[in-house]
Protein backbone atom coordinates (compact mmCIF):
# COMPACT_ATOMS: atom_id res chain seq x y z
CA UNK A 1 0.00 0.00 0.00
CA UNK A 2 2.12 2.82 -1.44
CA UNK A 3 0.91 6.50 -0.34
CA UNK A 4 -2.80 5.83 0.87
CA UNK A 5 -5.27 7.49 2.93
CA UNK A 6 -4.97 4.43 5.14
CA UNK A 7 -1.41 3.89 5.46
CA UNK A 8 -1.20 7.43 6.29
CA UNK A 9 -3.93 7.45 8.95
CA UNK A 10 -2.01 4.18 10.22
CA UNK A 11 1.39 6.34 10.49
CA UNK A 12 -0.61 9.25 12.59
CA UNK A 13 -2.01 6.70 14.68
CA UNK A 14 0.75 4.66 15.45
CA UNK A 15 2.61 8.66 16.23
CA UNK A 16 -0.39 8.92 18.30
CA UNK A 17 0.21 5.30 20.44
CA UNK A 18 4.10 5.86 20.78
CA UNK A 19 3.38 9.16 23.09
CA UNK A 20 6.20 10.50 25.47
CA UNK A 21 8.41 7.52 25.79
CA UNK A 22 9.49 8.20 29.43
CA UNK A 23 5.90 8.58 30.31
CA UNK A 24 5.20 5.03 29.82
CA UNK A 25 8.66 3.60 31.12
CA UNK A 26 10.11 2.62 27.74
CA UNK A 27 12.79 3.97 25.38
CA UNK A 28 11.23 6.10 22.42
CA UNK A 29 13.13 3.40 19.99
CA UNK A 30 10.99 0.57 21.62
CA UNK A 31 8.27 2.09 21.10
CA UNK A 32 8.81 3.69 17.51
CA UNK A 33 9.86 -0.33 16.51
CA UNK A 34 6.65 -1.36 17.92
CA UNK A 35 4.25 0.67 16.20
CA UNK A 36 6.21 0.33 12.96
CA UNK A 37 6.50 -3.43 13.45
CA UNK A 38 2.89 -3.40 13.53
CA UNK A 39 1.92 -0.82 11.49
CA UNK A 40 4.67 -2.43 8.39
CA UNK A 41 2.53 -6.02 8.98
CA UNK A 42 -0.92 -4.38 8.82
CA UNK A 43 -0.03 -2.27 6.08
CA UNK A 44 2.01 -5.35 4.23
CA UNK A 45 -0.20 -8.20 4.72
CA UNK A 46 1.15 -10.41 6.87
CA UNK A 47 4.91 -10.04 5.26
CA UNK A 48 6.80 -10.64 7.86
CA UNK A 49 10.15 -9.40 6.22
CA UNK A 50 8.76 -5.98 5.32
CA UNK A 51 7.41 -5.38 9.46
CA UNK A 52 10.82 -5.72 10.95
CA UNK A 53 12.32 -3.45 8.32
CA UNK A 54 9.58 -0.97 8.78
CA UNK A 55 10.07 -1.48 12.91
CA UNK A 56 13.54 -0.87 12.86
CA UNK A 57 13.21 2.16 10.26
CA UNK A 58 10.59 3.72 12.78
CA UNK A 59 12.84 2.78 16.40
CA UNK A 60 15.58 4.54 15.17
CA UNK A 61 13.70 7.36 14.02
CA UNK A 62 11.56 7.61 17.03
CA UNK A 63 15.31 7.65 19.25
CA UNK A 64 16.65 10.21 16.68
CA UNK A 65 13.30 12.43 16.60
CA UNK A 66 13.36 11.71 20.59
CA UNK A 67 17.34 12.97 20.65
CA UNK A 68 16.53 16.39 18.48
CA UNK A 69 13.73 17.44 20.65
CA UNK A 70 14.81 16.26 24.28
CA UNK A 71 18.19 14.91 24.07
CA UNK A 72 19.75 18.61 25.55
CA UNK A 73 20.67 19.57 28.89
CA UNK A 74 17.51 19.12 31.18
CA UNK A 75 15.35 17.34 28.73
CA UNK A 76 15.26 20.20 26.50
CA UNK A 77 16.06 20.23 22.94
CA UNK A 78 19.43 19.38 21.73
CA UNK A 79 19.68 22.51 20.24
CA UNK A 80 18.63 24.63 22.93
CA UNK A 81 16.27 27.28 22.44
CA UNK A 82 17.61 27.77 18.72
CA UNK A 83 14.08 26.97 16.51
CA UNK A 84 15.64 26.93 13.77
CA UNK A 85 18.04 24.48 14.07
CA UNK A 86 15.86 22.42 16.21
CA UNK A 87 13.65 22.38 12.78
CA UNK A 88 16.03 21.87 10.77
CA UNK A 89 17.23 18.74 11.97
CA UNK A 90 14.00 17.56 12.50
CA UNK A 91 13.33 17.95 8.88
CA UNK A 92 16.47 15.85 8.26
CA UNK A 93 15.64 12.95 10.55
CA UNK A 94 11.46 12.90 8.74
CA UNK A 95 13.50 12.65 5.42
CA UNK A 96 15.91 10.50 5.82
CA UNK A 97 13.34 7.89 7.21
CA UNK A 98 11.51 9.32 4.14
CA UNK A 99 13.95 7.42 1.76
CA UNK A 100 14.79 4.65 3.53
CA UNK A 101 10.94 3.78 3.24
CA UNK A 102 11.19 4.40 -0.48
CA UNK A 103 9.82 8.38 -0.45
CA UNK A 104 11.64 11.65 -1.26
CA UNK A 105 14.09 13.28 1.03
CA UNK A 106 12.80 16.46 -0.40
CA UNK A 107 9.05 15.82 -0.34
CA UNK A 108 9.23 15.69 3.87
CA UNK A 109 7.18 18.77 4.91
CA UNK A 110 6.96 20.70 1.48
């Protein structure tokens, strides 16, 4: 399912269930794998294959989305109080998980 209403719906949702990772005792990547485990073998059929690459795309960008945004000193974000760069690196983490799923880099956002 390339680009759907559905799949995207799905990806919200599963956004939705992963939450504040330290609010529910587990690591952001655990819980970014999760939902993209499950999400990937909804969204695939059953393949089995295409699930744990889609959970291990989305656990390391939950941890690297998770890093950007609270990974600074006191749980702020690792850029401090500098938007812009804060955004910017955001945007970088979205599209690189953009085209290891097979999107555009370029298409993250616009």
């Amino acid at each position: 399912m390339e680009d759907s209403t559905l799949s995207k719906a799905l990806m919200i949702a599963g956004s939705a269930m992963m939450g504040r990772a330290n609010l529910i005792g587990t690591s952001a990547f655990a819980n970014g794998a999760a939902t993209g485990f499950t999400t990937g073998f909804i969204l695939s059929g059953g393949e089995l294959d295409k699930a744990v690459q889609n959970g291990v795309i989305s656990g390391v960008t939950a941890a690297a989305t998770y890093e950007v945004g609270h990974g600074g000193k006191d749980n702020k974000p690792l850029f401090g109080d500098n938007f812009v760069a804060t955004a910017i690196a955001h945007g970088v983490v979205q599209g690189v998980a953009s085209e290891l799923r097979g999107g555009e880099i370029l298409g993250v956002g616009l």
